[in-house]
N, C-alpha and C. Protein backbone atom coordinates (compact mmCIF):
# COMPACT_ATOMS: atom_id res chain seq x y z
N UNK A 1 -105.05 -193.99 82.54
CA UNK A 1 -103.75 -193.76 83.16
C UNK A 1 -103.51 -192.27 83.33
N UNK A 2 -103.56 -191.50 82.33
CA UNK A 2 -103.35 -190.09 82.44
C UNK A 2 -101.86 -189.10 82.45
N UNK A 3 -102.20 -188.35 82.61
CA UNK A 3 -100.41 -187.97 82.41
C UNK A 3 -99.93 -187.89 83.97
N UNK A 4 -100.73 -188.45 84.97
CA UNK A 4 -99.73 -188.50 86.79
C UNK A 4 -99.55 -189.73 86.54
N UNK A 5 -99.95 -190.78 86.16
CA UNK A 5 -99.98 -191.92 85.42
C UNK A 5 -98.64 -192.47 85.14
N UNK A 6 -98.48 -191.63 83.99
CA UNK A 6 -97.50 -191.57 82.88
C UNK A 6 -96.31 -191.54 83.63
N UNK A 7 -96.02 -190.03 84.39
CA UNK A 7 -95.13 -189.58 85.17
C UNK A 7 -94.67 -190.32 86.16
N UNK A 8 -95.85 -191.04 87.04
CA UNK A 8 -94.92 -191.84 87.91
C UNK A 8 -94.67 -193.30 87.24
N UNK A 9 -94.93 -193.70 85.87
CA UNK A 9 -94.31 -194.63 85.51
C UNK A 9 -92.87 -194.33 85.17
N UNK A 10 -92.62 -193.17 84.53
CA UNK A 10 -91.17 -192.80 84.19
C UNK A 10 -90.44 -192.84 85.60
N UNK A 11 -90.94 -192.03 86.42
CA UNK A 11 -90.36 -191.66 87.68
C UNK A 11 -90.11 -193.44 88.33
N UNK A 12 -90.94 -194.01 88.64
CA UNK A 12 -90.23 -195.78 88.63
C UNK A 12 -88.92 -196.45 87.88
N UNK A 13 -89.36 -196.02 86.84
CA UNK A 13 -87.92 -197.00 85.71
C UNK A 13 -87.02 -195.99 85.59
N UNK A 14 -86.75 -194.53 86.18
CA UNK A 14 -85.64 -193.74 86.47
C UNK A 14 -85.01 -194.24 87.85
N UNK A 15 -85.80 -194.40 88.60
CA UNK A 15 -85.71 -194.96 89.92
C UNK A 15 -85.24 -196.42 89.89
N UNK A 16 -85.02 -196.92 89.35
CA UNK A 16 -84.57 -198.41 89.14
C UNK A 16 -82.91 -198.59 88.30
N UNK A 17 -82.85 -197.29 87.05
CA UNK A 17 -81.78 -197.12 86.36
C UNK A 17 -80.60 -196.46 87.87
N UNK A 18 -81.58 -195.49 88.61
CA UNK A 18 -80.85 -194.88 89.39
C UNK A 18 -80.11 -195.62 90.30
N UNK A 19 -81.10 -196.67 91.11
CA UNK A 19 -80.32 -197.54 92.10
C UNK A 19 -79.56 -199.05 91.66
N UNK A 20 -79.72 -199.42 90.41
CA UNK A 20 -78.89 -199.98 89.76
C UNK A 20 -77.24 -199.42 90.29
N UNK A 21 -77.02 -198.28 89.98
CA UNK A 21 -75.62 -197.84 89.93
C UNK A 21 -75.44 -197.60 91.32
N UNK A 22 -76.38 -197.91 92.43
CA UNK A 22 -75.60 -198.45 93.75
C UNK A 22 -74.66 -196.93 94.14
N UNK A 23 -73.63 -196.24 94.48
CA UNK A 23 -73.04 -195.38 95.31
C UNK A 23 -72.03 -194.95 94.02
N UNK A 24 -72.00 -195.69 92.75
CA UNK A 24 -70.79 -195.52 92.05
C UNK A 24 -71.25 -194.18 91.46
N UNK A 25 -70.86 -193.28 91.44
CA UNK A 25 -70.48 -191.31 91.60
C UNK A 25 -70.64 -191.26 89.72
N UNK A 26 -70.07 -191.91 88.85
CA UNK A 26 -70.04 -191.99 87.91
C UNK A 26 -71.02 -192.53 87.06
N UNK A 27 -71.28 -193.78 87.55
CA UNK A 27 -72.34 -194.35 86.90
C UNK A 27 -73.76 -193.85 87.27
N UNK A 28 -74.06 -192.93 88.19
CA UNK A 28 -75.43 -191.78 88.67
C UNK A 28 -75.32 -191.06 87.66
N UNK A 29 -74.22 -190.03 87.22
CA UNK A 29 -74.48 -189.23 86.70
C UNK A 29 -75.33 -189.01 85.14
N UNK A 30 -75.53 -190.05 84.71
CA UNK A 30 -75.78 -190.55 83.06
C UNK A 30 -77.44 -190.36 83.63
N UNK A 31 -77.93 -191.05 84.76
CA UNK A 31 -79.34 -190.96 84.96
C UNK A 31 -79.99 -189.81 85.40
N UNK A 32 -79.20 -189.13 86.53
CA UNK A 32 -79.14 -188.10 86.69
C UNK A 32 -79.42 -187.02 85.63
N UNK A 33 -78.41 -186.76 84.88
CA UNK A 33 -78.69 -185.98 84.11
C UNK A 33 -80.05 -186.08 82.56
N UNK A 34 -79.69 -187.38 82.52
CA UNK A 34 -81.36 -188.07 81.53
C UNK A 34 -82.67 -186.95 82.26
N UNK A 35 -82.72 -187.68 83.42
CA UNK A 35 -83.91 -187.07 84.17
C UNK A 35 -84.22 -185.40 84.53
N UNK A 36 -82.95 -184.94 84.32
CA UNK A 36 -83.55 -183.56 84.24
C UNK A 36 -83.20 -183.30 83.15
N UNK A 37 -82.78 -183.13 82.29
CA UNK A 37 -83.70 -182.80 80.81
C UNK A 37 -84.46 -183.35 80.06
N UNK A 38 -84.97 -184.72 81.14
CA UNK A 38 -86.64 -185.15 80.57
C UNK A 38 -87.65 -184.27 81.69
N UNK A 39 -87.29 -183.56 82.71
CA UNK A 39 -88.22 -182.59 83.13
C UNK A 39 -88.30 -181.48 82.85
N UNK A 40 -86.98 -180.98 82.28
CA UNK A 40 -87.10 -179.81 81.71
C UNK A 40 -87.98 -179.90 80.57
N UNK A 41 -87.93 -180.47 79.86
CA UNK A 41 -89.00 -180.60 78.88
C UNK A 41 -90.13 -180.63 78.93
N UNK A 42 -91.50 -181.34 80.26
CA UNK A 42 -91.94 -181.53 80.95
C UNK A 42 -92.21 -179.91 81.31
N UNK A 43 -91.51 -179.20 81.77
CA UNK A 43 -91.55 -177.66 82.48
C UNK A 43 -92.09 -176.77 81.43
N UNK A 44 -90.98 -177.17 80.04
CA UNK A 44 -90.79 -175.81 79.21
C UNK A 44 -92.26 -175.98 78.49
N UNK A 45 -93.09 -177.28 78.23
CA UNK A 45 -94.25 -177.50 78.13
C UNK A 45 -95.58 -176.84 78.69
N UNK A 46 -95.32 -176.81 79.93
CA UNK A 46 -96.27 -176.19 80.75
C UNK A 46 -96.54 -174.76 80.04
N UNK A 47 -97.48 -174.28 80.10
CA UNK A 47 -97.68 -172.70 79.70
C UNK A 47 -98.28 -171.94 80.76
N UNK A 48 -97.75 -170.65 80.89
CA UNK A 48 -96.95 -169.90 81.67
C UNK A 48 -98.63 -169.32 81.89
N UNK A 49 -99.04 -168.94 83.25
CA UNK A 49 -100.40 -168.71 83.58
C UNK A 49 -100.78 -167.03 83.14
N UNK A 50 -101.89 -167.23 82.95
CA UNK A 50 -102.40 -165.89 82.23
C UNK A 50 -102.76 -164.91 83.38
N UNK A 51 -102.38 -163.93 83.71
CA UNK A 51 -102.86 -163.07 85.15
C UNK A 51 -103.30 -161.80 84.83
């Protein structure tokens, strides 16, 4: 599976929590915000390239 794998499995079942809540402004925001500080995490992981 691998970690692109991994990622677009999360990225699916975010995508499913997301359109669950349909247009309601309120009920987005809970997933919304989940998902970027599960990428920020994801980011702050990465290490910063050696030049």
């Amino acid at each position: 599976m691998g970690v692109a794998g991994e990622m677009e499995d999360t990225q699916q079942t975010w995508l499913k929590k997301r359109q669950a809540c349909g247009s309601d402004a309120v009920c987005l925001r809970t997933p919304y915000w989940q998902r970027i500080q599960a990428l920020d995490k994801i980011y702050d992981s990465v290490p910063e390239p050696v030049i």
